[in-house]
PDB file of N, CA and C in Angstrom:
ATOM      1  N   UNK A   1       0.847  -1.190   0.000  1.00  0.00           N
ATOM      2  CA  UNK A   1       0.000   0.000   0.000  1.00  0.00           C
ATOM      3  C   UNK A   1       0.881   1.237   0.000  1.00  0.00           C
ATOM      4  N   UNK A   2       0.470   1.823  -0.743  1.00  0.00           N
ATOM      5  CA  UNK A   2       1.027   3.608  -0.995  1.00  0.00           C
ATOM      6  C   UNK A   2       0.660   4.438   0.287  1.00  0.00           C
ATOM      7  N   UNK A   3       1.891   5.221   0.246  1.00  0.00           N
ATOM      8  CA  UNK A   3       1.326   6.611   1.539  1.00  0.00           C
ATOM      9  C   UNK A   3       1.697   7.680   0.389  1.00  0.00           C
ATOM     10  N   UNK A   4       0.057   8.799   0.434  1.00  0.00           N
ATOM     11  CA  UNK A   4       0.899   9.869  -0.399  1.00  0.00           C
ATOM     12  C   UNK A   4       0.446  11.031   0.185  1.00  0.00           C
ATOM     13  N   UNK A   5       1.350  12.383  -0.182  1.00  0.00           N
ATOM     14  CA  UNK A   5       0.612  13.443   0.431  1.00  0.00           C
ATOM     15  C   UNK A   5      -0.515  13.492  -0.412  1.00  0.00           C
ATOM     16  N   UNK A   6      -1.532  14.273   0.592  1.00  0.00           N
ATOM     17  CA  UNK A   6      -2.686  14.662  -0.093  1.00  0.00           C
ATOM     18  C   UNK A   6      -2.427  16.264  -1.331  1.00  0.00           C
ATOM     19  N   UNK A   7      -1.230  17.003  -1.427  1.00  0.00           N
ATOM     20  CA  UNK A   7      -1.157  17.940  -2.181  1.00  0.00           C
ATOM     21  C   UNK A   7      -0.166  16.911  -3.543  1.00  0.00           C
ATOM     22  N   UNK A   8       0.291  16.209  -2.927  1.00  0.00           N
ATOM     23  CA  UNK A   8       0.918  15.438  -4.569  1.00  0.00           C
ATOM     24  C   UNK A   8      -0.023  14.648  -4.651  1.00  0.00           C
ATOM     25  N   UNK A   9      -1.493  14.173  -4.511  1.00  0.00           N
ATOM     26  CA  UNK A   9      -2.620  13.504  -5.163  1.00  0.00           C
ATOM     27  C   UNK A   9      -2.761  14.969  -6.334  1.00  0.00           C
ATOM     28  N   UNK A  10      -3.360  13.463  -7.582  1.00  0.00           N
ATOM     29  CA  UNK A  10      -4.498  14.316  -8.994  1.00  0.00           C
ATOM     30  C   UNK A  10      -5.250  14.750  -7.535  1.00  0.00           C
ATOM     31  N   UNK A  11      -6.102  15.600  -8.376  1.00  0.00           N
ATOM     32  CA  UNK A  11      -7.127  16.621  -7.985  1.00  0.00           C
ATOM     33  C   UNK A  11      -8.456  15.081  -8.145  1.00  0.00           C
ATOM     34  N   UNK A  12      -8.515  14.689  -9.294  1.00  0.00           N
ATOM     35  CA  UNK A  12      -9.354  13.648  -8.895  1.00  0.00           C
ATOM     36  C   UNK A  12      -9.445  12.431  -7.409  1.00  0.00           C
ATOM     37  N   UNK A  13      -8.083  12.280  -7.331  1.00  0.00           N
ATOM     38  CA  UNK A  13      -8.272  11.771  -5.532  1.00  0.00           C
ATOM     39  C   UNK A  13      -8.376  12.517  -4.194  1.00  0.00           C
ATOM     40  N   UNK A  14      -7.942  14.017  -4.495  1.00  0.00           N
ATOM     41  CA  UNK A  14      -8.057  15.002  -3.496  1.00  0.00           C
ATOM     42  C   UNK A  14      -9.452  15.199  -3.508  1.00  0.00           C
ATOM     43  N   UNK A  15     -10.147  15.044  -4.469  1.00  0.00           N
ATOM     44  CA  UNK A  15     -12.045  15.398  -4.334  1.00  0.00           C
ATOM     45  C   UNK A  15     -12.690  13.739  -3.706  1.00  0.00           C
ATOM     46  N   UNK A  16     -12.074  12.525  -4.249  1.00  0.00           N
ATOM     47  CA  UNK A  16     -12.562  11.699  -3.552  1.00  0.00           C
ATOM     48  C   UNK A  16     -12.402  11.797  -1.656  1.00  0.00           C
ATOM     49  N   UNK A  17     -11.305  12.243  -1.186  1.00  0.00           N
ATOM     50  CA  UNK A  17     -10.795  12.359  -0.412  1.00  0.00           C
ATOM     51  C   UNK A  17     -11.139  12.940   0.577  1.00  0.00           C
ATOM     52  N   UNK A  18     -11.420  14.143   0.393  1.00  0.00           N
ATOM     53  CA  UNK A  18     -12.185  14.636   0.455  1.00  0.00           C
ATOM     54  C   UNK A  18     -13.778  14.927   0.445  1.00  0.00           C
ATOM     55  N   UNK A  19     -14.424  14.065  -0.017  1.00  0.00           N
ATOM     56  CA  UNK A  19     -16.089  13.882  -0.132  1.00  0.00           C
ATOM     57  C   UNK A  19     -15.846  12.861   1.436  1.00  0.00           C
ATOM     58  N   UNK A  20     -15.054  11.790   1.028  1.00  0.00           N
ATOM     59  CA  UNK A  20     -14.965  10.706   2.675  1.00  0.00           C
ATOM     60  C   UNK A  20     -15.096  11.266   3.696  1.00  0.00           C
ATOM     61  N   UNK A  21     -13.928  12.571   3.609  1.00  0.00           N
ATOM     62  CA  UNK A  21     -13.943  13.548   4.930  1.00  0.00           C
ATOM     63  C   UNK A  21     -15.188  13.877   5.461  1.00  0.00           C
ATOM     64  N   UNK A  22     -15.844  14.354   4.157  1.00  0.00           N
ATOM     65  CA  UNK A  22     -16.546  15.186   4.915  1.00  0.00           C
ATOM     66  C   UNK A  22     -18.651  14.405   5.193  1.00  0.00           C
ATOM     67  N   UNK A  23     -18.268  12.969   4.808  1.00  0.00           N
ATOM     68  CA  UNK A  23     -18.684  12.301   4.580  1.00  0.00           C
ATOM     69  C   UNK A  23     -20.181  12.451   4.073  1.00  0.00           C
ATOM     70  N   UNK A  24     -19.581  12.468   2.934  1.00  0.00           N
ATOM     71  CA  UNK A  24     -21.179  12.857   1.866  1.00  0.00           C
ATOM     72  C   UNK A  24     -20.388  11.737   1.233  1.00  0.00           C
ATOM     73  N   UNK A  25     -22.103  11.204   0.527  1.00  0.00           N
ATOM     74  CA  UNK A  25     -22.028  10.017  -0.513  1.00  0.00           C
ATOM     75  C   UNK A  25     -22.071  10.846  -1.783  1.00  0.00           C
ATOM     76  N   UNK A  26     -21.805  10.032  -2.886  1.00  0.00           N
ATOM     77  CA  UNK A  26     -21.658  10.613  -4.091  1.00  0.00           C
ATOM     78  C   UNK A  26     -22.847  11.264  -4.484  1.00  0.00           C
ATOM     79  N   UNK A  27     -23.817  10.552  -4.224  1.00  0.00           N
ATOM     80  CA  UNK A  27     -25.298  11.092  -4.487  1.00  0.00           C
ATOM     81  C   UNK A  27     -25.052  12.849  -3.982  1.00  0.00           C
ATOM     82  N   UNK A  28     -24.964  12.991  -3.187  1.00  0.00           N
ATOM     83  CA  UNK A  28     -25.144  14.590  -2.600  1.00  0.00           C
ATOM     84  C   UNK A  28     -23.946  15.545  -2.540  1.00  0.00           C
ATOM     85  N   UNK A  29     -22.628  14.674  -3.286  1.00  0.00           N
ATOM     86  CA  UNK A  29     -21.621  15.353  -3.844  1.00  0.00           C
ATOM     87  C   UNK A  29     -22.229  15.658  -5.112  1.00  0.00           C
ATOM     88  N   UNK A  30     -22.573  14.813  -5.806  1.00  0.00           N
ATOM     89  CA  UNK A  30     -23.177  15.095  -7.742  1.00  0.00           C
ATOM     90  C   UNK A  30     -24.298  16.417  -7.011  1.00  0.00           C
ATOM     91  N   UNK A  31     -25.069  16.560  -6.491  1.00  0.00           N
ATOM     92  CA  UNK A  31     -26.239  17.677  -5.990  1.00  0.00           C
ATOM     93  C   UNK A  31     -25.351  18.743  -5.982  1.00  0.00           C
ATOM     94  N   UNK A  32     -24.784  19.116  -4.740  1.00  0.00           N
ATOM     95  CA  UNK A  32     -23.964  20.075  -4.094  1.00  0.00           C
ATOM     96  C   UNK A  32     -23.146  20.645  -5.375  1.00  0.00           C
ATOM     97  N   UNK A  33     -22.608  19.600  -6.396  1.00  0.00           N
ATOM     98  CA  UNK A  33     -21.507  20.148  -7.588  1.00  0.00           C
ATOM     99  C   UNK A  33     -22.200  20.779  -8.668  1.00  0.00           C
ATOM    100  N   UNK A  34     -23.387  20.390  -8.633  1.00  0.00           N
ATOM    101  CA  UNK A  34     -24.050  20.375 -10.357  1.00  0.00           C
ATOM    102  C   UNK A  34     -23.467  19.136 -11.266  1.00  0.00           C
ATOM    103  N   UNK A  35     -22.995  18.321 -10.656  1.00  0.00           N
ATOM    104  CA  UNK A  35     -22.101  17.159 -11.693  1.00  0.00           C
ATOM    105  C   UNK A  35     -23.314  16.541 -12.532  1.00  0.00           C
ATOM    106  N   UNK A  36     -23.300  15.884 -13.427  1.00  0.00           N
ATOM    107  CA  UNK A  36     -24.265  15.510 -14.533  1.00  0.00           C
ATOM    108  C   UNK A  36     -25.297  13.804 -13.636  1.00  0.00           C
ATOM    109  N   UNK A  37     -24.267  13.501 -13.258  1.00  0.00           N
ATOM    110  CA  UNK A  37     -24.907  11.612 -12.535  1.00  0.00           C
ATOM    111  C   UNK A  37     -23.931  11.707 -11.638  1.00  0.00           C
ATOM    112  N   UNK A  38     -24.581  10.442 -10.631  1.00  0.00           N
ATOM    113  CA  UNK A  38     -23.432   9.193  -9.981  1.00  0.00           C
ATOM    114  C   UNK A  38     -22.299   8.964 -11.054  1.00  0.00           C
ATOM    115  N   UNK A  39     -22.686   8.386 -12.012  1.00  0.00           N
ATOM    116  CA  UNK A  39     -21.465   7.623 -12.731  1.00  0.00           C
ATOM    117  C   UNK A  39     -20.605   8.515 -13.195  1.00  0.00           C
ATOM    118  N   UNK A  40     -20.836   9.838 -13.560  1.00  0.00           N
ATOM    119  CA  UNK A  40     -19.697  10.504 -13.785  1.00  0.00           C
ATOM    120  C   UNK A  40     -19.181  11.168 -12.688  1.00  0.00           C
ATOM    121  N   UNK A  41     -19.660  11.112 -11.467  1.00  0.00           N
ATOM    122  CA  UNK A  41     -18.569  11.241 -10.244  1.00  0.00           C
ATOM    123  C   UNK A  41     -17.931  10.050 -10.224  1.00  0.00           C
ATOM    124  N   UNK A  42     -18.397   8.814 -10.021  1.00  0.00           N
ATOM    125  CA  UNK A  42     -17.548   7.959  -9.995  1.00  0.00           C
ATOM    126  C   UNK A  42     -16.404   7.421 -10.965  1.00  0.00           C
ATOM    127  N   UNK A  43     -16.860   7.796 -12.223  1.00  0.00           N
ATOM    128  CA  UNK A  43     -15.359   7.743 -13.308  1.00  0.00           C
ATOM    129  C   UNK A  43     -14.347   8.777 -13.253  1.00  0.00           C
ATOM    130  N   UNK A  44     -15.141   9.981 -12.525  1.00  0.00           N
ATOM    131  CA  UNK A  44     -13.608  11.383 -12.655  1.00  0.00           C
ATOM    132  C   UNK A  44     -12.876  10.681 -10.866  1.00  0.00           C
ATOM    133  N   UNK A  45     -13.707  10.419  -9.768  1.00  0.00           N
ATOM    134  CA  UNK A  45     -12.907   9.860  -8.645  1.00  0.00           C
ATOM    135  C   UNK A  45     -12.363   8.709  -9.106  1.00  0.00           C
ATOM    136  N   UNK A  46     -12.142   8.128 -10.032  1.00  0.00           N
ATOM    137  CA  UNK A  46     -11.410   6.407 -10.667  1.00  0.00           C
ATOM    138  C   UNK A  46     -10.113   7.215 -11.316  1.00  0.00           C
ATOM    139  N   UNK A  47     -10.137   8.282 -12.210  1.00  0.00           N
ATOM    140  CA  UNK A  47      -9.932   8.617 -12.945  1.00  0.00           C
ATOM    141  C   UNK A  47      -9.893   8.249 -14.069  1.00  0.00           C
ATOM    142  N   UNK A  48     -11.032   7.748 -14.773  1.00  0.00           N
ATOM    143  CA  UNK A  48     -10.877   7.293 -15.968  1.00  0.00           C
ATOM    144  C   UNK A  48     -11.805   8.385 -16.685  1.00  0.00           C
ATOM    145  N   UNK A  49     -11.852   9.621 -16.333  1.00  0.00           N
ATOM    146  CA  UNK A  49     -12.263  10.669 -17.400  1.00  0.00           C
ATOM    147  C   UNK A  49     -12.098  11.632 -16.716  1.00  0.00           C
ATOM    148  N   UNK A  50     -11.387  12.809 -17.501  1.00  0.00           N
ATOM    149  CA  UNK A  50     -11.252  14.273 -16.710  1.00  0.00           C
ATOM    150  C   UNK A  50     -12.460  14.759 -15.958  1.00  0.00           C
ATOM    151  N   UNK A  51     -11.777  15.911 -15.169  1.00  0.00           N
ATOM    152  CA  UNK A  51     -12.670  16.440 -14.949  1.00  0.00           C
ATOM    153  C   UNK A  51     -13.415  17.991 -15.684  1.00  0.00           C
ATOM    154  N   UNK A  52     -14.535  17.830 -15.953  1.00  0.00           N
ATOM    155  CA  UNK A  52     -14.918  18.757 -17.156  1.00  0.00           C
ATOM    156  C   UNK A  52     -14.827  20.253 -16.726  1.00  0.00           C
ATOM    157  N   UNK A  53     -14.396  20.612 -17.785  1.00  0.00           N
ATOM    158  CA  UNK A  53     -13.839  22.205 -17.744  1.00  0.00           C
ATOM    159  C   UNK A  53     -14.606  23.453 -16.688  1.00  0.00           C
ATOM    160  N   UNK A  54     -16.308  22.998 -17.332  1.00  0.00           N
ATOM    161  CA  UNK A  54     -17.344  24.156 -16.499  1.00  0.00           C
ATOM    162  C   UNK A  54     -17.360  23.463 -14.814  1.00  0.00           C
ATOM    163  N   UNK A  55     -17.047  22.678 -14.698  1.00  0.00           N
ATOM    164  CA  UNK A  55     -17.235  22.038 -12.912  1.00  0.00           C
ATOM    165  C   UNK A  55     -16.197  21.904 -12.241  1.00  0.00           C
ATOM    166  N   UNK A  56     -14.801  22.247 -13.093  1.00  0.00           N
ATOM    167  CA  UNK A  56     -13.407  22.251 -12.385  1.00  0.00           C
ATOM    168  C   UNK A  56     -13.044  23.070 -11.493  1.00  0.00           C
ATOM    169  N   UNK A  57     -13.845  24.900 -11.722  1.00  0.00           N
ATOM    170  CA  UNK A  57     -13.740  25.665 -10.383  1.00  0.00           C
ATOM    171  C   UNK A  57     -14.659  24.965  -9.183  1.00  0.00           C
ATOM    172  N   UNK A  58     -15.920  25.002  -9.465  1.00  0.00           N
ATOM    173  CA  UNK A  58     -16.890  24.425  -7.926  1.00  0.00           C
ATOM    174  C   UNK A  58     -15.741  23.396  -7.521  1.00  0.00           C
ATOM    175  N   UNK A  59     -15.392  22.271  -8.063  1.00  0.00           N
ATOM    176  CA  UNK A  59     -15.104  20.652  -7.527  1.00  0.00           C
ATOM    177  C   UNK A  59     -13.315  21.619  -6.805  1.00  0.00           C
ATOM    178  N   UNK A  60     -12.865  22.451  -7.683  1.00  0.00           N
ATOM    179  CA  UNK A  60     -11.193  23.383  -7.129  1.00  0.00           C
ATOM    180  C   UNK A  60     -11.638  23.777  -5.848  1.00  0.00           C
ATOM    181  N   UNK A  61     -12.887  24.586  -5.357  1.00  0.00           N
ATOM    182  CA  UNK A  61     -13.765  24.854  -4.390  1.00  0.00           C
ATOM    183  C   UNK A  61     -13.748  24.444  -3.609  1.00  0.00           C
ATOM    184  N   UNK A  62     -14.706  22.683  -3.773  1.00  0.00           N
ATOM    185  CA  UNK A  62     -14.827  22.163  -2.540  1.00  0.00           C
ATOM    186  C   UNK A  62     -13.253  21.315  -2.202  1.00  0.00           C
ATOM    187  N   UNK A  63     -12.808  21.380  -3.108  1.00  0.00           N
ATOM    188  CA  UNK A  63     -11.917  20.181  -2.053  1.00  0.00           C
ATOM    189  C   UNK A  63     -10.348  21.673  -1.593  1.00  0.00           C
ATOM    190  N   UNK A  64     -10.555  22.621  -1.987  1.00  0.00           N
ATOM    191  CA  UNK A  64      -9.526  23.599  -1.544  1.00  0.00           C
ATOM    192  C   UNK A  64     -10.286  24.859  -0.966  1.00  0.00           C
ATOM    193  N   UNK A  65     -11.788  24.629  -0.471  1.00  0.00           N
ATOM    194  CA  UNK A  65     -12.283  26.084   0.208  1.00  0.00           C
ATOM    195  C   UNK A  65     -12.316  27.297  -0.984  1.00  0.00           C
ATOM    196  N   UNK A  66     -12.994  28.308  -0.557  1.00  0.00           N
ATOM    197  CA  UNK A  66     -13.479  29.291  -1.678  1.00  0.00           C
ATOM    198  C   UNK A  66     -12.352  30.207  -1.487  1.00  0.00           C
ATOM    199  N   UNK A  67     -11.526  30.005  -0.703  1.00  0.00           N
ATOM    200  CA  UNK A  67     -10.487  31.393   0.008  1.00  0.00           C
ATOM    201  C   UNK A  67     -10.829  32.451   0.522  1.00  0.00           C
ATOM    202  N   UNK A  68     -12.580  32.650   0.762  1.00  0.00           N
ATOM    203  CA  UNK A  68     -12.434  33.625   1.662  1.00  0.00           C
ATOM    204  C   UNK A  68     -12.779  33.446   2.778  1.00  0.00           C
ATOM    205  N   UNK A  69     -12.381  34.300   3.670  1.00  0.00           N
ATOM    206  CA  UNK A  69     -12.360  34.169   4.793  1.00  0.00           C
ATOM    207  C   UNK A  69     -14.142  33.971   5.380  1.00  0.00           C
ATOM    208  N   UNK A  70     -14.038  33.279   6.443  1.00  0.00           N
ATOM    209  CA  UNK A  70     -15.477  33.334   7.060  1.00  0.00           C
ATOM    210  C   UNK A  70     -15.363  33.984   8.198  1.00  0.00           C
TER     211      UNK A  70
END
């Protein structure tokens, strides 16, 4: 088994990684994102398909915070 940092993970395992954390199922990660289905959360967290251009800021978002301050 691999140990890796979480800033040298793709961005596709930092969002899986993140959803665990914060423990939402994919169902209400795809809601919360605007993502299209389940299955295309689950192929961009596999990585077997990018992640699409218009949902790359929200998904940059949740798994790195909006940067502003609360």
């Amino acid at each position: 088994m691999s140990i890796y940092k979480f800033d040298e993970m793709p961005l596709y395992q930092q969002l899986k990684c993140v959803r665990h954390m914060n423990n939402l199922t994919q169902a209400q990660l795809v809601e919360k994102l605007g993502l299209p289905d389940v299955p295309t959360l689950s192929r961009i967290e596999r990585g077997e398909v990018g992640i699409p251009l218009h949902h790359r800021k929200n998904i940059r978002e949740f798994v790195f915070g909006s940067g502003e301050e609360e």
